[in-house]
Protein backbone atom coordinates (compact mmCIF):
# COMPACT_ATOMS: atom_id res chain seq x y z
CA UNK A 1 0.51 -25.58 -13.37
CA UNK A 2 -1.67 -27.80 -16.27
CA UNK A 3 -3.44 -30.78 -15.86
CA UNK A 4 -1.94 -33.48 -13.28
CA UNK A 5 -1.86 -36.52 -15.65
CA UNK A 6 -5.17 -38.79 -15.63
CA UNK A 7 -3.66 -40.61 -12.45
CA UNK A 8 -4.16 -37.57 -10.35
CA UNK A 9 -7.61 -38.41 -10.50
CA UNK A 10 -7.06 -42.18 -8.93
CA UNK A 11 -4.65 -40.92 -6.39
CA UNK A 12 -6.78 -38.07 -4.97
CA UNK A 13 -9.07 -40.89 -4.01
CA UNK A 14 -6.39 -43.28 -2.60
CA UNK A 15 -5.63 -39.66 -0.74
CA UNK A 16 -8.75 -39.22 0.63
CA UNK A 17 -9.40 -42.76 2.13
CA UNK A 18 -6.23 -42.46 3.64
CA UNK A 19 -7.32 -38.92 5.18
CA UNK A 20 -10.64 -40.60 6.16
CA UNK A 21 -8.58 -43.80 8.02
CA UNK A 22 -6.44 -41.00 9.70
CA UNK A 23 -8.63 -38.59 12.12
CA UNK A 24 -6.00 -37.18 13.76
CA UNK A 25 -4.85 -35.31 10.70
CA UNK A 26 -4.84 -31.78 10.59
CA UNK A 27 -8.05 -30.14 9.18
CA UNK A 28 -7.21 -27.99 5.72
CA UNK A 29 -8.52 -24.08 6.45
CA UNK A 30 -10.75 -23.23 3.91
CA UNK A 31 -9.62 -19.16 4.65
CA UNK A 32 -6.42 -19.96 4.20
CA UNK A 33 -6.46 -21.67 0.71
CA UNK A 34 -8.46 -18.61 -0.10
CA UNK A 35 -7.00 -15.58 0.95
CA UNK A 36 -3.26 -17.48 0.16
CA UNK A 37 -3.12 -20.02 -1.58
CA UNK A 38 -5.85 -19.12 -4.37
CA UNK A 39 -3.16 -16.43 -5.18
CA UNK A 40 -0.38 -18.41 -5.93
CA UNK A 41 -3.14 -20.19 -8.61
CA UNK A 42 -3.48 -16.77 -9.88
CA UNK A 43 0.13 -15.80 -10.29
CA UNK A 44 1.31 -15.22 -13.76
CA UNK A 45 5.32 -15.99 -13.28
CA UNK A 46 7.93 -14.84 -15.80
CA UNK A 47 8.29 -17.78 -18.87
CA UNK A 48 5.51 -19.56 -17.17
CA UNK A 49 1.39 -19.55 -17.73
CA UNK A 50 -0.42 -19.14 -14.78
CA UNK A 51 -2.10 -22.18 -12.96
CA UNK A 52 -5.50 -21.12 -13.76
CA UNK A 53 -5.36 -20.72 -17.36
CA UNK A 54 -4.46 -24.77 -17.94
CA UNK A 55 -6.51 -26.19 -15.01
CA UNK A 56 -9.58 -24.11 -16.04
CA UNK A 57 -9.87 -26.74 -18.96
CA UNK A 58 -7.80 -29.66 -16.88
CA UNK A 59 -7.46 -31.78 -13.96
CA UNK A 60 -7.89 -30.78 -11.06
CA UNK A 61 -10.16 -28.48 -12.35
CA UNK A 62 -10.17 -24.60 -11.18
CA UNK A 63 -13.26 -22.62 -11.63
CA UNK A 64 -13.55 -20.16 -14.77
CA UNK A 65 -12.62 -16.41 -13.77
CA UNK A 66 -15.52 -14.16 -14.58
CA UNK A 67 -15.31 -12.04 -17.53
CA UNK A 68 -13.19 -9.02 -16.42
CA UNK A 69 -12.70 -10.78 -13.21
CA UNK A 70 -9.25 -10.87 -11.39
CA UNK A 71 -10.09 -13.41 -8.51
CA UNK A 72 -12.86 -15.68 -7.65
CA UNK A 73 -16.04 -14.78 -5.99
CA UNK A 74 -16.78 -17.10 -2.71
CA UNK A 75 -18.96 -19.63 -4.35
CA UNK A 76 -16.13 -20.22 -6.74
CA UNK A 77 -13.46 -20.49 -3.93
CA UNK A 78 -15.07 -22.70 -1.90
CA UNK A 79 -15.80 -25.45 -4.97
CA UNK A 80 -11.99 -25.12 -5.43
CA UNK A 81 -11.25 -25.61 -1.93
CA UNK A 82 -13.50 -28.46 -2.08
CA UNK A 83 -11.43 -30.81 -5.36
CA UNK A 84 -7.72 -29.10 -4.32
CA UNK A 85 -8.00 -30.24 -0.75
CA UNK A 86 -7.73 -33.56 -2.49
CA UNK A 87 -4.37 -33.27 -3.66
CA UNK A 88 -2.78 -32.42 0.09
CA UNK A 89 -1.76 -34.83 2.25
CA UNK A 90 -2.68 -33.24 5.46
CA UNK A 91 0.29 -32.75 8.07
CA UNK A 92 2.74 -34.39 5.47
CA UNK A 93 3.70 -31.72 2.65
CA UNK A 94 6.30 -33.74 1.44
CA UNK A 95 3.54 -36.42 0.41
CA UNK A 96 1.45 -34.17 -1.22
CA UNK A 97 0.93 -33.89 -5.26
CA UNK A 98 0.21 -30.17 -5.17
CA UNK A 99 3.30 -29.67 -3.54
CA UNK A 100 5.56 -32.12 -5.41
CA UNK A 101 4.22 -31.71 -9.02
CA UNK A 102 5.78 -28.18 -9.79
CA UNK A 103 8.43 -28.62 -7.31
CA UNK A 104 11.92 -29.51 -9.43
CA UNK A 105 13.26 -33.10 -8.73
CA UNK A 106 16.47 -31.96 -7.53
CA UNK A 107 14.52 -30.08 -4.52
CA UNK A 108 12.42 -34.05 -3.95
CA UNK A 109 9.65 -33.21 -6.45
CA UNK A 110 8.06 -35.68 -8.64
CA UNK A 111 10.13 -36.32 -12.04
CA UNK A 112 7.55 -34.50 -14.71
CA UNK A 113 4.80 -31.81 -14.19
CA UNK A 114 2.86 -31.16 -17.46
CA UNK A 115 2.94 -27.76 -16.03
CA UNK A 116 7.06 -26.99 -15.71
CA UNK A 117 8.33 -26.83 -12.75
CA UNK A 118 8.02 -23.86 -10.72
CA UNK A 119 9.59 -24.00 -7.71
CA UNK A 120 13.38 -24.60 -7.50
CA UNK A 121 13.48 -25.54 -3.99
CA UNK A 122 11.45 -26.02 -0.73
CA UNK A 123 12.78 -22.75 0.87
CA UNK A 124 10.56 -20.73 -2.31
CA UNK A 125 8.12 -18.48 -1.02
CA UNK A 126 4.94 -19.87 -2.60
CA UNK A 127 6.27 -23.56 -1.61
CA UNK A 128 6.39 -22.41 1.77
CA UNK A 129 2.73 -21.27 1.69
CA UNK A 130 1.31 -24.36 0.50
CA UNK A 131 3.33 -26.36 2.93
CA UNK A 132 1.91 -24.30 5.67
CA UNK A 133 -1.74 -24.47 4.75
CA UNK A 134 -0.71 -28.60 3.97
CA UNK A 135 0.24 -28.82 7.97
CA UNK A 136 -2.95 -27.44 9.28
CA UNK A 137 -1.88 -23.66 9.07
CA UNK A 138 -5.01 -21.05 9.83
CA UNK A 139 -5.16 -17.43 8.78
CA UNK A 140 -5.81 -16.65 12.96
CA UNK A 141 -2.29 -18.99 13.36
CA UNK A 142 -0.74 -17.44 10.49
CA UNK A 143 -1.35 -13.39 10.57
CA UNK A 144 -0.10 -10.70 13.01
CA UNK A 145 0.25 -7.27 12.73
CA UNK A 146 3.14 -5.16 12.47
CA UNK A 147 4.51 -1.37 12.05
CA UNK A 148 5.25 -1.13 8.51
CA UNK A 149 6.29 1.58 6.52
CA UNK A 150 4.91 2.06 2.59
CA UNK A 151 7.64 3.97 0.10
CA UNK A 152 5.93 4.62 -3.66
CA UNK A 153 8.80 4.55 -6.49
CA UNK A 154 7.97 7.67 -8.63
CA UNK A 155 9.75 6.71 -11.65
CA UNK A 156 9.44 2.70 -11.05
CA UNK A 157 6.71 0.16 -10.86
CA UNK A 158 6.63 -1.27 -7.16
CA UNK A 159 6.48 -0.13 -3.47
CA UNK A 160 9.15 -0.83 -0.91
CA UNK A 161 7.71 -2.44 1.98
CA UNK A 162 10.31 -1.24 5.00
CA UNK A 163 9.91 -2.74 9.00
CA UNK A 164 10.90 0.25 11.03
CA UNK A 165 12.32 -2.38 14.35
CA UNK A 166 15.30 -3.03 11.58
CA UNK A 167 14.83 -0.46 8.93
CA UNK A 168 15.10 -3.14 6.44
CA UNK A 169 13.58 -3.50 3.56
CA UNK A 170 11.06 -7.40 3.86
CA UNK A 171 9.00 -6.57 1.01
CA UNK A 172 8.18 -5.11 -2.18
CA UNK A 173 4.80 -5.13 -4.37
CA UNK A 174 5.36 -5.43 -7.70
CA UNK A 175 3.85 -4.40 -10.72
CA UNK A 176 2.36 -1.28 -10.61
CA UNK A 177 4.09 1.07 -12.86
CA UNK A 178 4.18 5.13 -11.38
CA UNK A 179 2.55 4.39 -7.99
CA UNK A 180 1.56 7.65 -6.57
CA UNK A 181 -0.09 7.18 -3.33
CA UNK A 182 -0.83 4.32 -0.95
CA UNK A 183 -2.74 4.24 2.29
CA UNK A 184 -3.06 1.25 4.21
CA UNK A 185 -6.68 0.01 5.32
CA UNK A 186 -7.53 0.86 9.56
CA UNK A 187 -7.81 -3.40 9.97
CA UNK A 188 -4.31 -3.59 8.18
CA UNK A 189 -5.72 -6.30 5.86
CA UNK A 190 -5.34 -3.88 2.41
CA UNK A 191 -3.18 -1.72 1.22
CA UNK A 192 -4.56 0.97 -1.52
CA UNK A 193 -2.19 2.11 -4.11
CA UNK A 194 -2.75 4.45 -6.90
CA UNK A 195 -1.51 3.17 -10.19
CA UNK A 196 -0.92 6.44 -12.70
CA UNK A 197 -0.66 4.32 -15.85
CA UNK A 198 -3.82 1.92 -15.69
CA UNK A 199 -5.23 4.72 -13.87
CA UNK A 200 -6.65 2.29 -11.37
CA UNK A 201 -7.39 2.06 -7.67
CA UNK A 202 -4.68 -1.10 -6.91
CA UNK A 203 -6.13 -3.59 -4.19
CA UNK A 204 -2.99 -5.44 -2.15
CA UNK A 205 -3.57 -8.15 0.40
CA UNK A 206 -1.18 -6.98 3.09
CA UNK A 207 0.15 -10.80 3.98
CA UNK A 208 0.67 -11.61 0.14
CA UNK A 209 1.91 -8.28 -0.95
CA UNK A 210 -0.23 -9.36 -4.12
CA UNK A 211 -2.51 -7.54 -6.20
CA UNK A 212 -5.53 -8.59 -6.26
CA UNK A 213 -7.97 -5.66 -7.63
CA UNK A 214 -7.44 -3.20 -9.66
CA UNK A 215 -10.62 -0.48 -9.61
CA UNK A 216 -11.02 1.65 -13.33
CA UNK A 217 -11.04 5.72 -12.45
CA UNK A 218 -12.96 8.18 -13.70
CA UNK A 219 -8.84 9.55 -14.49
CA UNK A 220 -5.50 9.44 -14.18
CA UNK A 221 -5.14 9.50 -9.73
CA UNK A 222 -2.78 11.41 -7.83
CA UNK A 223 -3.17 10.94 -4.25
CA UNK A 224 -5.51 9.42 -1.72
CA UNK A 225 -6.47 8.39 1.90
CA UNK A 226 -9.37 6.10 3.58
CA UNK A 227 -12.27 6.67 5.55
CA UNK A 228 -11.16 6.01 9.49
CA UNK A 229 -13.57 3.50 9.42
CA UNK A 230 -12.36 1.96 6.52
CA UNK A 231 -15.52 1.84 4.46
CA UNK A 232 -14.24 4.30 1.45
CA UNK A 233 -11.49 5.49 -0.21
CA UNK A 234 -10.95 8.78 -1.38
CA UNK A 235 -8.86 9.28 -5.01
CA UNK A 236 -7.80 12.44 -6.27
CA UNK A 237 -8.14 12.68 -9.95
CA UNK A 238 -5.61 15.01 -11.36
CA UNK A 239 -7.31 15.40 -14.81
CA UNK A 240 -9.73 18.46 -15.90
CA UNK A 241 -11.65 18.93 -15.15
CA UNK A 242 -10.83 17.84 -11.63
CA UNK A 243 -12.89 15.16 -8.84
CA UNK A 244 -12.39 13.04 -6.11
CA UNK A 245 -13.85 9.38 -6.80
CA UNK A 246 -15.48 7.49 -3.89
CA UNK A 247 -14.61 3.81 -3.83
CA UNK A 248 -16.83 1.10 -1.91
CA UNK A 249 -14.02 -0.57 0.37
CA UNK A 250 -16.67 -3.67 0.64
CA UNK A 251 -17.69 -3.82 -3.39
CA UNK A 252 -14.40 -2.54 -4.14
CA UNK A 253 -16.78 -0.57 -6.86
CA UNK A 254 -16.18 3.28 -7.92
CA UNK A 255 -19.43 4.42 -6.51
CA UNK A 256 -18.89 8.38 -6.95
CA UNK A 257 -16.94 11.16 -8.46
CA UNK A 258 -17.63 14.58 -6.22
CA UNK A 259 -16.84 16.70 -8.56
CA UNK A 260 -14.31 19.64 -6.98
CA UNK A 261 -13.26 23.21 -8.85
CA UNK A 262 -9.47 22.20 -10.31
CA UNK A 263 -7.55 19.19 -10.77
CA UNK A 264 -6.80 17.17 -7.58
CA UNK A 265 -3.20 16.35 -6.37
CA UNK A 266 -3.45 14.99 -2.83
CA UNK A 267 -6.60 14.33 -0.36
CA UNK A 268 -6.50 13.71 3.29
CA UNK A 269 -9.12 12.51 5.70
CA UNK A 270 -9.37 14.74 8.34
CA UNK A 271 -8.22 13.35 12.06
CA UNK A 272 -11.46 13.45 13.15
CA UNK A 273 -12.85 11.55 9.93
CA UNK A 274 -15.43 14.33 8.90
CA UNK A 275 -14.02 15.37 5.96
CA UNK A 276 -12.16 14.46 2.93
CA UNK A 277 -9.54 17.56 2.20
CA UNK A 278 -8.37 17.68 -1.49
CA UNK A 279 -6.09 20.18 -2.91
CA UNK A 280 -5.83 21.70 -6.83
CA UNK A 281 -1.99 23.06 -7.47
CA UNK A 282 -3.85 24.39 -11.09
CA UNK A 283 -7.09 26.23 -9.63
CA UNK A 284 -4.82 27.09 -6.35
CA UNK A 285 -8.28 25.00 -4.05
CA UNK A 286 -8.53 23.28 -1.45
CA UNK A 287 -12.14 21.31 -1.42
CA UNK A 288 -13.45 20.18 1.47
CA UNK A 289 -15.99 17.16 1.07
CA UNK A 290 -18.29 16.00 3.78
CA UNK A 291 -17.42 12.44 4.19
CA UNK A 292 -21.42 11.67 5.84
CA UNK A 293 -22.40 12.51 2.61
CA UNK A 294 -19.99 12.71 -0.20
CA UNK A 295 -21.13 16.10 -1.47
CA UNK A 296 -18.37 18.99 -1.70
CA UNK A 297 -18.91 21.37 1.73
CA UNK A 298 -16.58 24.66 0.82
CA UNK A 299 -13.91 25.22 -1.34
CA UNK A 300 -11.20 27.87 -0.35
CA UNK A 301 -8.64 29.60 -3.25
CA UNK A 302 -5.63 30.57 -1.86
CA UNK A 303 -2.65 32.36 -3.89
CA UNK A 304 -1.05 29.73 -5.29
CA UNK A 305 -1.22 25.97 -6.39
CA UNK A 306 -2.22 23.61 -3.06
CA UNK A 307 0.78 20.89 -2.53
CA UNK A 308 0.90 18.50 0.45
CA UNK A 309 -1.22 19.45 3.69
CA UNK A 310 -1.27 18.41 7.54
CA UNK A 311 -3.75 18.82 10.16
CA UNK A 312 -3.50 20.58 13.79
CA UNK A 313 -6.52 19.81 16.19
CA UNK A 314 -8.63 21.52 18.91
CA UNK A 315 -9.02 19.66 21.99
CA UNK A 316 -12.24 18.13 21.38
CA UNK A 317 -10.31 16.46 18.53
CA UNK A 318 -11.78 18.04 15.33
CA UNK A 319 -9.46 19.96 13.20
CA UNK A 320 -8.00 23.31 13.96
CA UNK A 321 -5.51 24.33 11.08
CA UNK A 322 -5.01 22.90 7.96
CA UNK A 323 -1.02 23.38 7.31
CA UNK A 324 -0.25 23.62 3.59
CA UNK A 325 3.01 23.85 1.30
CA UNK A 326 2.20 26.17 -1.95
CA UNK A 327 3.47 25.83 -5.12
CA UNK A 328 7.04 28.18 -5.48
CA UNK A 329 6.79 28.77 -1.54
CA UNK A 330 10.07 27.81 0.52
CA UNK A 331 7.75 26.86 3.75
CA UNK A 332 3.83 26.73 4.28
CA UNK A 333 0.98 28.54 5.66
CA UNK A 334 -1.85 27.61 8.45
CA UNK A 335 -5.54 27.82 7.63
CA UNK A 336 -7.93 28.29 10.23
CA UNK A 337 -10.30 25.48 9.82
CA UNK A 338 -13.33 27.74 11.44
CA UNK A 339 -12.55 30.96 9.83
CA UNK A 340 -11.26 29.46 6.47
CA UNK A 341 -8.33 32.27 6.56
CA UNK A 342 -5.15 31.93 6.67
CA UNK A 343 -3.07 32.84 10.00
CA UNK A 344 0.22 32.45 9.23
CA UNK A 345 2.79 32.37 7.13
CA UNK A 346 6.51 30.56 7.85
CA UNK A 347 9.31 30.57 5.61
CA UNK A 348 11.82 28.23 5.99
CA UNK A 349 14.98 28.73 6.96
CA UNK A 350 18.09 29.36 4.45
CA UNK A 351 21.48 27.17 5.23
CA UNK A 352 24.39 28.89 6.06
CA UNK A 353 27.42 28.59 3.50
CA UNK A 354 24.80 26.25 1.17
CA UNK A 355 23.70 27.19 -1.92
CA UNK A 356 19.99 26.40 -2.91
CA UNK A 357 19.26 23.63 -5.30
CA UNK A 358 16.80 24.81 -7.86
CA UNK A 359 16.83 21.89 -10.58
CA UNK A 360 13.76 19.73 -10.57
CA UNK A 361 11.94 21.26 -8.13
CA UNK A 362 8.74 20.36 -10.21
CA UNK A 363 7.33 24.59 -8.72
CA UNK A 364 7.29 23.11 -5.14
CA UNK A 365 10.68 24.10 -2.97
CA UNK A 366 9.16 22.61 -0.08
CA UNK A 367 6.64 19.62 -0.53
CA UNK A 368 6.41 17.14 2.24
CA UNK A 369 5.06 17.42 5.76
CA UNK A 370 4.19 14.99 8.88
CA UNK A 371 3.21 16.15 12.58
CA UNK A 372 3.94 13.50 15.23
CA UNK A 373 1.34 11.42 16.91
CA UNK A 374 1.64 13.77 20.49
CA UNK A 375 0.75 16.86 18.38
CA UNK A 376 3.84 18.63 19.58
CA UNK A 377 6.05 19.22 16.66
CA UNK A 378 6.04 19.75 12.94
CA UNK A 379 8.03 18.71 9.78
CA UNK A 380 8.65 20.13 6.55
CA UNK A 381 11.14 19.20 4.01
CA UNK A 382 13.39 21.60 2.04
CA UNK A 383 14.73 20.80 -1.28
CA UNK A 384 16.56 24.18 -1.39
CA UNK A 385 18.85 22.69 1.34
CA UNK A 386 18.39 18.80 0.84
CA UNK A 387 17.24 18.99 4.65
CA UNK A 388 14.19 18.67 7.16
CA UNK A 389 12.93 21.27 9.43
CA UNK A 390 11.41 21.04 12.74
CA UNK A 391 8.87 23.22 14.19
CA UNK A 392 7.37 23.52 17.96
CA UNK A 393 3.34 23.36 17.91
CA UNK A 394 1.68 25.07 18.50
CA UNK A 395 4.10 27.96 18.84
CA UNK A 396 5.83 27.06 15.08
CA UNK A 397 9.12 27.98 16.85
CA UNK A 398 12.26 26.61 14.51
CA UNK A 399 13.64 23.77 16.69
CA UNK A 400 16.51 21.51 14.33
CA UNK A 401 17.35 21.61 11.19
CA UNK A 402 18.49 17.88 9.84
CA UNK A 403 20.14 17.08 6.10
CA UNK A 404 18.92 14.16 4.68
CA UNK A 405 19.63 14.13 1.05
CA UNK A 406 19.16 15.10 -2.71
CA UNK A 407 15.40 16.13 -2.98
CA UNK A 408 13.88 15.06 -0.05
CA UNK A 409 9.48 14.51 -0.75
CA UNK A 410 7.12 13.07 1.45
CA UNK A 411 7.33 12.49 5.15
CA UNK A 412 6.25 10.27 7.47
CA UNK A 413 5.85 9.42 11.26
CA UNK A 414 4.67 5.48 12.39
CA UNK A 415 2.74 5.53 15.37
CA UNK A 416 5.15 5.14 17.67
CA UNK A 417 6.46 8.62 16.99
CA UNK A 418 10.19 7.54 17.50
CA UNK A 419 11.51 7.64 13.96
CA UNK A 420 10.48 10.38 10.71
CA UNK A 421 11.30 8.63 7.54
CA UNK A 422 11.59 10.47 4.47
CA UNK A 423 11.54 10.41 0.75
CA UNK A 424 14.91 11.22 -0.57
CA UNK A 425 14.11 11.24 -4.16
CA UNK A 426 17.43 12.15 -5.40
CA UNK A 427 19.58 9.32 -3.80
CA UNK A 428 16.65 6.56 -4.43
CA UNK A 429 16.39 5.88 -1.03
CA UNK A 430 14.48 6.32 2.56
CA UNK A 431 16.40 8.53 5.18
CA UNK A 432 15.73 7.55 9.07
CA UNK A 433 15.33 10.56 11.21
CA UNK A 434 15.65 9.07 15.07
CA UNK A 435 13.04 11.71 16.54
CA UNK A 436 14.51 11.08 20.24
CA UNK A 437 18.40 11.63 19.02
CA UNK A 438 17.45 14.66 16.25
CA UNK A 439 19.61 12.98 13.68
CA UNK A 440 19.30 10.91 10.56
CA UNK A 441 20.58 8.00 11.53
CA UNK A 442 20.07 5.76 8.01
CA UNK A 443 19.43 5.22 4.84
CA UNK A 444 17.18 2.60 3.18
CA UNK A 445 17.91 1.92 -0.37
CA UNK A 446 14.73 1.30 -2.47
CA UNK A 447 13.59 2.40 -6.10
CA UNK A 448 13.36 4.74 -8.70
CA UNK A 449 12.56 8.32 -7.47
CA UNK A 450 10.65 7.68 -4.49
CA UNK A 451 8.29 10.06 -3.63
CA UNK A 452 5.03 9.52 -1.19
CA UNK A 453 4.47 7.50 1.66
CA UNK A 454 2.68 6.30 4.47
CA UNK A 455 2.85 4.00 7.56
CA UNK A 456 0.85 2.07 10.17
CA UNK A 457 0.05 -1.46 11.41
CA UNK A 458 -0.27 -4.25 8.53
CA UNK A 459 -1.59 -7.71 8.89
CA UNK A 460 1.79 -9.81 8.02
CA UNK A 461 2.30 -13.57 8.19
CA UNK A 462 4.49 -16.25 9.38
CA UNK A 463 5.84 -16.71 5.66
CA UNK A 464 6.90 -13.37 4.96
């Protein structure tokens, strides 16, 4: 989007004494243009420049990103609120230059934008945006929360965005190439992803599915998880020799690197929020960090390298067991939080008539786990037997064995406890385990090798 021709300038004043004639007008939300439509500015779109590198040095003018900078701060926001506001018509989108400029004139847009034309049609997704904000649209009006559920392509460069009342897919976030982990923010307004290649914290605003921040590492991440209050976020850092970096949720700064004995793969904040749990599959560790504090509290060697973990608790809510799958074990073993021992050992069933699968097993037979909200039963996945297994708790008596698919990875359980969806990384999809039937009941279709994920309640909007 370039400079509006030298006439802009003459009709955002014949705009505004029409908006000052006209008090019944709906008011333009400052938060809104901020948080969406400041984005769409931003967006670099394929055979296009980006809005913000013409109007820096153009009309209407948009403030100069700092140096290193990938948004503006809220002095700069708030001065382009103040000349873009100009260019709406409020209430009447279809009157409105910022709207009609990039917008092509088969779809009613004006006949030339200096800019291209960006939009092919009034049903595009950024058109829509500005159209709401034009009629008087407020983030409070325009954001809700949903369930969600987060699947991380392995092998690809985005995250399948998946609404577990349809099990369809409404979203995906692009552009981050070997997402590891993501966790999703306690206020649902962020969504943390770990991006393996910049090796970079990545910073997505849950209604736009954007990027908006992307935080340098002290290495290349693996896995992470965030505070229960929300204030920090805990990245492993699988790269010698081994830490987990502390990130200000508020500055969005790397503030600290605890430094733990072996690379990290995955960390976990415990139930009760006290600690951050990381796990080493080269030093065979699990390093427990006090989260009041940030300094490392104990670290625990087991016999073998530390892959995914869950978390049993006492009554009182603070954790009892830490369940963990180890590296060339078919099952998983329970740590006594207290005693740091472990209490037990499980091994997975074998399948009848199946033979074991034993090709890219990456050393970890069994590497996924999720316990349901109530407590009362735990999962495991096998890629021996392309299957799930369910355990009582906290008896860990072999309920149901369920196939799912070729390699099935991570697990995970939304709130709601009815459905455990799962990571087939083999068939590039999601598998749907209904959790009141005991059967898979479908499969989701996303990206390349998919791998971790999470869910939980994400601010969503009216537009998407």
């Amino acid at each position: 989007m370039t400079a509006f021709v030298s006439r802009a300038c003459l009709l955002a004043l014949t705009i505004a004494a029409a908006q000052a004639q006209n008090h019944s007008k709906p008011a333009l939300d400052y938060a809104f243009f901020r948080d969406r439509v400041e984005p769409i500015l931003l967006e670099k779109r394929p055979g296009h420049a980006r809005c913000v590198t013409c109007h820096e040095h153009g009309s209407p003018p948009l403030q100069p990103l700092e140096a290193g900078a990938t948004r503006w701060n809220e002095e700069q926001s708030r001065r382009n609120f103040a000349i873009w506001k100009l260019f709406a018509v409020p209430g009447e989108p279809e009157k409105s230059p910022l709207l009609l400029h990039p917008l092509a004139r088969e779809a009613g847009g004006d006949s030339f934008h200096a800019g291209g034309k960006h939009w092919q049609s009034k049903n595009d997704p950024e058109w829509r945006i500005l159209a709401a904000w034009v009629r008087g649209e407020t983030m409070a009006g325009a954001t809700r929360t949903a369930m969600r559920v987060l699947q991380t392509n392995a092998a690809g460069d985005n995250v399948h965005v998946i609404d577990p009342a349809t099990n369809r897919v409404v979203g995906v976030i692009e552009d981050i190439e070997v997402p590891h982990g993501a966790a999703i923010a306690p206020d649902g307004a962020r969504i943390y992803i770990t991006d393996e290649a910049r090796r970079t914290l990545d910073v997505v605003d849950a209604r736009t599915l954007q990027v908006f921040e992307r935080i340098p590492l002290s290495g290349r991440p693996n896995n992470l998880d965030v505070a229960k209050d929300g204030s920090k976020v805990y990245v492993g850092i699988r790269q010698a020799p081994g830490a987990v970096d502390v990130i200000d949720a508020r500055s969005l700064k790397n503030v600290k690197s605890v430094r733990v004995k072996g690379e990290i793969h995955n960390v976990y904040v415990t139930p009760d929020g006290r600690y951050a749990v990381a796990g080493s599959i080269a030093a065979s560790t699990i390093s427990v960090i006090d989260t009041s504090s940030d300094t490392l509290a104990w670290t625990l060697t087991l016999d073998a390298g530390i892959r995914p973990m869950a978390f049993t608790r006492n009554g009182n809510g603070s954790t009892k067991e830490i369940i963990v799958q180890l590296s060339n074990f078919h099952g998983f073993a329970a740590v006594d939080f207290a005693t740091r021992k472990v209490v037990r050992r499980i091994t997975l069933p074998d399948v009848e008539g199946q033979e074991r699968e034993t090709q890219g097993l990456q050393g970890s037979p069994s590497h996924g786990l999720a316990i349901t909200p109530d407590g009362k039963m735990l999962w495991a996945t096998s890629k021996y037997y392309d299957c799930v297994v369910a355990y009582s708790l906290p008896d860990y008596r072999l309920i149901k064995v369920i196939p799912v698919g070729l390699h099935p990875e991570w697990l995970t359980i939304p709130p709601d406890g009815r459905q455990l969806y799962v990571a087939v990384a083999g068939d590039d999809a999601t598998a749907v385990v209904d959790l009141r039937k005991m059967e898979m009941v479908q499969k989701i279709p996303v990206g390349a090798v998919p791998k971790r994920n999470t869910s939980g309640m994400l601010m969503t909007t009216s537009s998407n």
